[in-house]
PDB file of N, CA and C in Angstrom:
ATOM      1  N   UNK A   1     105.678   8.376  91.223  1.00  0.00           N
ATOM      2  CA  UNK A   1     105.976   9.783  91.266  1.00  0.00           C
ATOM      3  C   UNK A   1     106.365  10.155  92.683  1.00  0.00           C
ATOM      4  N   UNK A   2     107.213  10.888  92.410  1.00  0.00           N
ATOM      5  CA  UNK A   2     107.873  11.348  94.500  1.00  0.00           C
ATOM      6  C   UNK A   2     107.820  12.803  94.628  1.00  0.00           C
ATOM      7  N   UNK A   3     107.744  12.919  95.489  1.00  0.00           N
ATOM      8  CA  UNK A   3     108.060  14.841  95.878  1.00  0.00           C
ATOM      9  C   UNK A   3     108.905  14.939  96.823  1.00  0.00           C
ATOM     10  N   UNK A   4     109.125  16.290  96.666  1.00  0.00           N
ATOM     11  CA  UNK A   4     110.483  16.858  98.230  1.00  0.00           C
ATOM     12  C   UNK A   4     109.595  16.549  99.143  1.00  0.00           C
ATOM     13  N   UNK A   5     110.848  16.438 100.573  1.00  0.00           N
ATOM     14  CA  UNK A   5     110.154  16.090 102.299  1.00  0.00           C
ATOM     15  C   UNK A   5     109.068  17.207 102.279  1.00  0.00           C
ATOM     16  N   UNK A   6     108.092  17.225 102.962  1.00  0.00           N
ATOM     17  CA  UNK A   6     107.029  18.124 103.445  1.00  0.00           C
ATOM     18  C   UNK A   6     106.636  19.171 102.261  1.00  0.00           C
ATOM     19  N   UNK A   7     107.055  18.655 100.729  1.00  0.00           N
ATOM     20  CA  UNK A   7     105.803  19.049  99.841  1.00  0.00           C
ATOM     21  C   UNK A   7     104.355  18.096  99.910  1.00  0.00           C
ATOM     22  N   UNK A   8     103.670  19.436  98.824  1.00  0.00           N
ATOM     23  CA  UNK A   8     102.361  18.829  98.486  1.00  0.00           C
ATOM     24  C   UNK A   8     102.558  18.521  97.096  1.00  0.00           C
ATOM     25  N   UNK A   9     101.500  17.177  96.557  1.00  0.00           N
ATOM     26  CA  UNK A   9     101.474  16.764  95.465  1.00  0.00           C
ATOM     27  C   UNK A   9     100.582  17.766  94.214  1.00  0.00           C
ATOM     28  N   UNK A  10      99.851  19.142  95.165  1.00  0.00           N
ATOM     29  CA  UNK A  10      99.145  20.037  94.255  1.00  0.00           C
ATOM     30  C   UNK A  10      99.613  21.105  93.259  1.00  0.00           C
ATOM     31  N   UNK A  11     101.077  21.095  93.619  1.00  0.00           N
ATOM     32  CA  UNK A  11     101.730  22.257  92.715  1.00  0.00           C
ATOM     33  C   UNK A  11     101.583  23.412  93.485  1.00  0.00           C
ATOM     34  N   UNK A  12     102.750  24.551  93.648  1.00  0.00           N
ATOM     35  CA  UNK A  12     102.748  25.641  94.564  1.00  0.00           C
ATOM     36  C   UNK A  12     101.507  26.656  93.601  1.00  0.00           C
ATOM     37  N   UNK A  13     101.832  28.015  94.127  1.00  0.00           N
ATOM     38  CA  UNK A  13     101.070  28.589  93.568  1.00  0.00           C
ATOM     39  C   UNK A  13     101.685  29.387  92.259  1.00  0.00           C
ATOM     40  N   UNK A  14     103.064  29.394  92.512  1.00  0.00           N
ATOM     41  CA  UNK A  14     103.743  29.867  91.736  1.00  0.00           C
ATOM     42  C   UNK A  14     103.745  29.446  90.846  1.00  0.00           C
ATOM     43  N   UNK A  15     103.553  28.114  90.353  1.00  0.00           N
ATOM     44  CA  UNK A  15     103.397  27.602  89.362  1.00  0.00           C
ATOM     45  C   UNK A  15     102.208  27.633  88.105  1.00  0.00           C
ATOM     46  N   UNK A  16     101.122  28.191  89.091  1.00  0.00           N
ATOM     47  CA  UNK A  16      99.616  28.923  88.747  1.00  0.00           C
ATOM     48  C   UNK A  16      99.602  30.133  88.363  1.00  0.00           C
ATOM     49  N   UNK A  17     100.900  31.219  88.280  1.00  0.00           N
ATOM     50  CA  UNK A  17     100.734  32.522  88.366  1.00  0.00           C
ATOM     51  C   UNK A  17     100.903  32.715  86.998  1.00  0.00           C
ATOM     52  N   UNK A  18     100.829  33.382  86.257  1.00  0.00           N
ATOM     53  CA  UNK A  18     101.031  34.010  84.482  1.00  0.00           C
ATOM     54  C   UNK A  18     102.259  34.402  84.492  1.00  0.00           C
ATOM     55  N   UNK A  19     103.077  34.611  84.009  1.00  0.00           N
ATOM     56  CA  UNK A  19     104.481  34.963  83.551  1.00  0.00           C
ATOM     57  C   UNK A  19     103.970  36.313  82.489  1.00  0.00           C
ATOM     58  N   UNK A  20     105.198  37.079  83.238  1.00  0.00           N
ATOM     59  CA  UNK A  20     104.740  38.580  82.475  1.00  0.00           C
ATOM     60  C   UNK A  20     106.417  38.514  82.212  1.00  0.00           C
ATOM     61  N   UNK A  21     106.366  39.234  81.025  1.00  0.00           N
ATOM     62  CA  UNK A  21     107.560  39.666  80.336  1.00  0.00           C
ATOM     63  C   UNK A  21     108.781  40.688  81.141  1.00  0.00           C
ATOM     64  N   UNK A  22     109.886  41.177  81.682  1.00  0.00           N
ATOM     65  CA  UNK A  22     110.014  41.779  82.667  1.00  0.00           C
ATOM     66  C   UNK A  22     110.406  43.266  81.481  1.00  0.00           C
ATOM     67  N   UNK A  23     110.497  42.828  80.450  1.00  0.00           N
ATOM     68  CA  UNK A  23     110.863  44.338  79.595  1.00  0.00           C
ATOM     69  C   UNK A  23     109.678  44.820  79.367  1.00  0.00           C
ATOM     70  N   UNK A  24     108.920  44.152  78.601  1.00  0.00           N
ATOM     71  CA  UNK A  24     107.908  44.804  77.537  1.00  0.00           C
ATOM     72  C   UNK A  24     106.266  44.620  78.058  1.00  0.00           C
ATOM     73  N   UNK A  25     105.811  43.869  79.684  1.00  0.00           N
ATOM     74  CA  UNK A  25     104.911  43.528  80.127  1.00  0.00           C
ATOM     75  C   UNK A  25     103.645  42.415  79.620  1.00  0.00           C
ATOM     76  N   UNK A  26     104.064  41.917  78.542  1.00  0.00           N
ATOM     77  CA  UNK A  26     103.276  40.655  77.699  1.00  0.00           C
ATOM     78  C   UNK A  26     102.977  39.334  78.934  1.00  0.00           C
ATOM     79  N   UNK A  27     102.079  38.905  78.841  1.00  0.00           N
ATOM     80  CA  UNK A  27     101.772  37.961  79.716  1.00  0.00           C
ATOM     81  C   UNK A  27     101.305  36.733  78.983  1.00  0.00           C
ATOM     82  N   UNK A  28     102.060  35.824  79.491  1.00  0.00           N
ATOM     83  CA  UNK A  28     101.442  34.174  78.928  1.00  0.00           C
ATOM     84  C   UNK A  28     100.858  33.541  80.344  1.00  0.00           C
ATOM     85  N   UNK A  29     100.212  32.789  80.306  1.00  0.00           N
ATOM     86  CA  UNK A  29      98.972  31.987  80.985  1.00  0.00           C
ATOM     87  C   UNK A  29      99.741  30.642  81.084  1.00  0.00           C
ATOM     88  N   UNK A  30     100.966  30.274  80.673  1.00  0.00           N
ATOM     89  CA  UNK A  30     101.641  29.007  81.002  1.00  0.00           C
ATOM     90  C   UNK A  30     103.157  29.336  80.321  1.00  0.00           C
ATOM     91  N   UNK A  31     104.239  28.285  80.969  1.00  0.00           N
ATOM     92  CA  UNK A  31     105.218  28.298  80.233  1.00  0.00           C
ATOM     93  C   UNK A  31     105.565  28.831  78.934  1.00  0.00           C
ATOM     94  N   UNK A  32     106.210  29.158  77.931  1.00  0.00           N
ATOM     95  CA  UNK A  32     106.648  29.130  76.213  1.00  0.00           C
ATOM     96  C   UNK A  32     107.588  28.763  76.478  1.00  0.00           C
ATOM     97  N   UNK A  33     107.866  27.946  75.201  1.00  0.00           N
ATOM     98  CA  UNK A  33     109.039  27.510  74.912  1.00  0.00           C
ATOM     99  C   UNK A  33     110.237  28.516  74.214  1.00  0.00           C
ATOM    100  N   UNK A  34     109.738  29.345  74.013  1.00  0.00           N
ATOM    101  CA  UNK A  34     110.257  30.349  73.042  1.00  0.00           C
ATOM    102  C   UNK A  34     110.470  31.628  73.993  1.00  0.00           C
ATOM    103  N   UNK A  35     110.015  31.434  75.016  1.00  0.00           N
ATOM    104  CA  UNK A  35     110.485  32.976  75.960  1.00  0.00           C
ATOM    105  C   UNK A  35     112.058  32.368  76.618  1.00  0.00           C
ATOM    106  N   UNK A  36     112.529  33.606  77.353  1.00  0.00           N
ATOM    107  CA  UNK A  36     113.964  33.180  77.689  1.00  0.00           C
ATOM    108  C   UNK A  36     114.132  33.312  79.180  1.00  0.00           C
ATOM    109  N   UNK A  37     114.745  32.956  80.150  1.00  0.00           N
ATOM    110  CA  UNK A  37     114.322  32.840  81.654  1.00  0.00           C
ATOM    111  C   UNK A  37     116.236  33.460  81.798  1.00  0.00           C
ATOM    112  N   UNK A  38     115.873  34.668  82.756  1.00  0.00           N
ATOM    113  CA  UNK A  38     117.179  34.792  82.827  1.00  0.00           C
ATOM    114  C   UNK A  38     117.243  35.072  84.568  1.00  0.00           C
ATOM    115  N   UNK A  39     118.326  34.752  84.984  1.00  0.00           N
ATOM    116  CA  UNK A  39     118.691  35.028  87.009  1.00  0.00           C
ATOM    117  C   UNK A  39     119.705  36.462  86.586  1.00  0.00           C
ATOM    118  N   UNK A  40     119.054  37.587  87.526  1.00  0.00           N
ATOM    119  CA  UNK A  40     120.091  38.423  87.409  1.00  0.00           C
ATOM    120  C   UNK A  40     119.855  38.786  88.869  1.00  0.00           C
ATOM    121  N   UNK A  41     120.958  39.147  89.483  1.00  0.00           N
ATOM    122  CA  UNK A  41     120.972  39.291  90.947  1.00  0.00           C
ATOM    123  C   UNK A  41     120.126  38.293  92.248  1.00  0.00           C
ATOM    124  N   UNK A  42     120.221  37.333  91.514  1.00  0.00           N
ATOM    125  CA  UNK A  42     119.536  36.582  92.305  1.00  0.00           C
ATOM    126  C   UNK A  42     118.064  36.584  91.993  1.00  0.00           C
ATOM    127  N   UNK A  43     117.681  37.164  91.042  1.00  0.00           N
ATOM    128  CA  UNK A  43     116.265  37.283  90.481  1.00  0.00           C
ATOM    129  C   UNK A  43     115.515  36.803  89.416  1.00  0.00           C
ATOM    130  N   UNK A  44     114.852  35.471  89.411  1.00  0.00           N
ATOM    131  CA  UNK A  44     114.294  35.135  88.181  1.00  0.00           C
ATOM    132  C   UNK A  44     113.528  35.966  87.362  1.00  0.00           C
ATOM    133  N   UNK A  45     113.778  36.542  85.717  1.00  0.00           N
ATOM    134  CA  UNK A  45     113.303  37.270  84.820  1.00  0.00           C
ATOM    135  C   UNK A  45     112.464  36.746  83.862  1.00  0.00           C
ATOM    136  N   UNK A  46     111.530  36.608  83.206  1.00  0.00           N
ATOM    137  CA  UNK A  46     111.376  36.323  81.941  1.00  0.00           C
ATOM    138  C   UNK A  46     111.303  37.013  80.695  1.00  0.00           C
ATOM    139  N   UNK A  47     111.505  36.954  79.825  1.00  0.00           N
ATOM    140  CA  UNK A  47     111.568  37.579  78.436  1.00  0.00           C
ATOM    141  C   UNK A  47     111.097  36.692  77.165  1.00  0.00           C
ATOM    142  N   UNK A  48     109.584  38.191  76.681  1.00  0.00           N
ATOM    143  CA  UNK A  48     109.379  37.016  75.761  1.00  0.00           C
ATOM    144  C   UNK A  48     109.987  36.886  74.538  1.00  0.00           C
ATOM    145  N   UNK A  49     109.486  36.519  73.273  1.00  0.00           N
ATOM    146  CA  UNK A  49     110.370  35.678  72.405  1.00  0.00           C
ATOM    147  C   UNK A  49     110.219  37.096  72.095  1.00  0.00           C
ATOM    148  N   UNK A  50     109.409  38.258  71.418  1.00  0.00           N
ATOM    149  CA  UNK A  50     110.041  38.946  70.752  1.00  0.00           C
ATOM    150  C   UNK A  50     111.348  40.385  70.938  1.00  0.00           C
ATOM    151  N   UNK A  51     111.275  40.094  72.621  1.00  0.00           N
ATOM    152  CA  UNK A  51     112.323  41.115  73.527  1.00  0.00           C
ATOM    153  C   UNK A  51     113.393  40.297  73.575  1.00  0.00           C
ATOM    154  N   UNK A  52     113.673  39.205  73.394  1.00  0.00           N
ATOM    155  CA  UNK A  52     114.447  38.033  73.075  1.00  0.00           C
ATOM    156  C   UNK A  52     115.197  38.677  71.956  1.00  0.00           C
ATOM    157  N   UNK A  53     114.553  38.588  71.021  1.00  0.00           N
ATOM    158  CA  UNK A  53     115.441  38.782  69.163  1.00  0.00           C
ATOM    159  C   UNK A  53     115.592  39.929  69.604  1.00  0.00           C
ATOM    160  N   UNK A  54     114.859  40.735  69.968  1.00  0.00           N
ATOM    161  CA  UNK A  54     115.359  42.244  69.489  1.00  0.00           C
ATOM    162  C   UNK A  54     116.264  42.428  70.439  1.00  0.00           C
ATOM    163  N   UNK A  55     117.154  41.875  71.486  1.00  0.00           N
ATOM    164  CA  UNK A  55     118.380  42.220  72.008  1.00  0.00           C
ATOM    165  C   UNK A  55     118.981  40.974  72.381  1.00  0.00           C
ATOM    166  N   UNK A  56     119.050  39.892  71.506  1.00  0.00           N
ATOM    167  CA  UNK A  56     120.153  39.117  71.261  1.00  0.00           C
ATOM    168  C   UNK A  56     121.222  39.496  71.479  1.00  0.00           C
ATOM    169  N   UNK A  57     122.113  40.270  70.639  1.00  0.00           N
ATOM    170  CA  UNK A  57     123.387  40.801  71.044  1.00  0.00           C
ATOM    171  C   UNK A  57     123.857  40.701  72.283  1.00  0.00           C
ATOM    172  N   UNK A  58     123.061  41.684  73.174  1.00  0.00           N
ATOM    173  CA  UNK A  58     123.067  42.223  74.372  1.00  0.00           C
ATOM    174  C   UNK A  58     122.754  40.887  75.092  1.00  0.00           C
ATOM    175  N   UNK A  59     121.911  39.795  75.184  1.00  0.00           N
ATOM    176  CA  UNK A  59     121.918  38.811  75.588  1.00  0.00           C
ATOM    177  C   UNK A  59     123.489  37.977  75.602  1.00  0.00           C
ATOM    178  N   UNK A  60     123.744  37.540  74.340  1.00  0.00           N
ATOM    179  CA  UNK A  60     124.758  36.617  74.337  1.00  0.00           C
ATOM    180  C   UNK A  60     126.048  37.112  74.719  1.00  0.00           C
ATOM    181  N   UNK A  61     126.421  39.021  74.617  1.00  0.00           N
ATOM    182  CA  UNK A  61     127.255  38.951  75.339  1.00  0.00           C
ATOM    183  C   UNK A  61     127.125  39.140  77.102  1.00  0.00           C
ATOM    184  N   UNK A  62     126.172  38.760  77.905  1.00  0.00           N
ATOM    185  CA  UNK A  62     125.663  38.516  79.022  1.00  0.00           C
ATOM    186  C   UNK A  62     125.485  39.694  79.460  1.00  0.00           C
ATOM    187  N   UNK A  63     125.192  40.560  78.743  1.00  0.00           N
ATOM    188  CA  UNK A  63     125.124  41.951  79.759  1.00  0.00           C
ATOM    189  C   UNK A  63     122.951  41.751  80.462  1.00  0.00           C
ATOM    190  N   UNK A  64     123.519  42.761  81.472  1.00  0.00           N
ATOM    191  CA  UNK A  64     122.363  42.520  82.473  1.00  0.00           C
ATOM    192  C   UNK A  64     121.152  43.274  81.370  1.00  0.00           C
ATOM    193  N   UNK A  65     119.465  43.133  81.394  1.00  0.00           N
ATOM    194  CA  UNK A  65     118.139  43.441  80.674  1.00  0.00           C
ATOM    195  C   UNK A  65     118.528  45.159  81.217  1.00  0.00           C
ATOM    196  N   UNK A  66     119.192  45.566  82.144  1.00  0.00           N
ATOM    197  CA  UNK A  66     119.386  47.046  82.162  1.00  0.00           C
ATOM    198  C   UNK A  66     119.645  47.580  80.957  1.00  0.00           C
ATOM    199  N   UNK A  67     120.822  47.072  80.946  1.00  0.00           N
ATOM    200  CA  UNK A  67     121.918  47.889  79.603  1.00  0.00           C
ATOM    201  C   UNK A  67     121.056  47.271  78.271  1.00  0.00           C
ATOM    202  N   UNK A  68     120.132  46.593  77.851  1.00  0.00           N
ATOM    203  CA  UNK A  68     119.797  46.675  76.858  1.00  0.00           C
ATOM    204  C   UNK A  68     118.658  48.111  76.853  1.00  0.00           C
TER     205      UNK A  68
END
C-alpha cells in the first residue's frame, strides 16, 4: 500500500466527517452509494438519493442545485 509524499497512513479528517445532504440536510455517517456528489463552482456537494430522483431532470440537464 503507498500514499502521497508527506501524507499520513491515518486518513484525513475529512474523511471522518458525516456527509450532509446540501438540499434537504439528511446526514449519513459514511459514504452511499446511492447519494450523488456534484462540483459546482469549485465546490464539492452531496445529494441524497431521495433529492436525487426528485430533480433528475434538472440534474441531467446539468443545471446548477440552485435552479432546481
Amino acid at each position: 500500500m503507498t500514499s502521497l509524499p508527506g501524507g499520513s497512513d491515518h486518513g484525513s479528517a475529512k474523511e471522518s466527517e458525516a456527509l450532509v445532504c446540501a438540499r434537504c440536510g439528511t446526514r449519513a455517517q459514511a459514504p452511499q452509494p446511492s447519494w450523488m456528489c456534484s462540483v459546482e463552482n469549485g465546490v464539492r456537494q452531496y445529494f441524497c438519493d431521495t433529492c436525487s430522483r426528485e430533480n433528475l431532470r434538472a440534474i441531467e440537464g446539468r443545471l446548477d442545485s440552485a435552479w432546481w
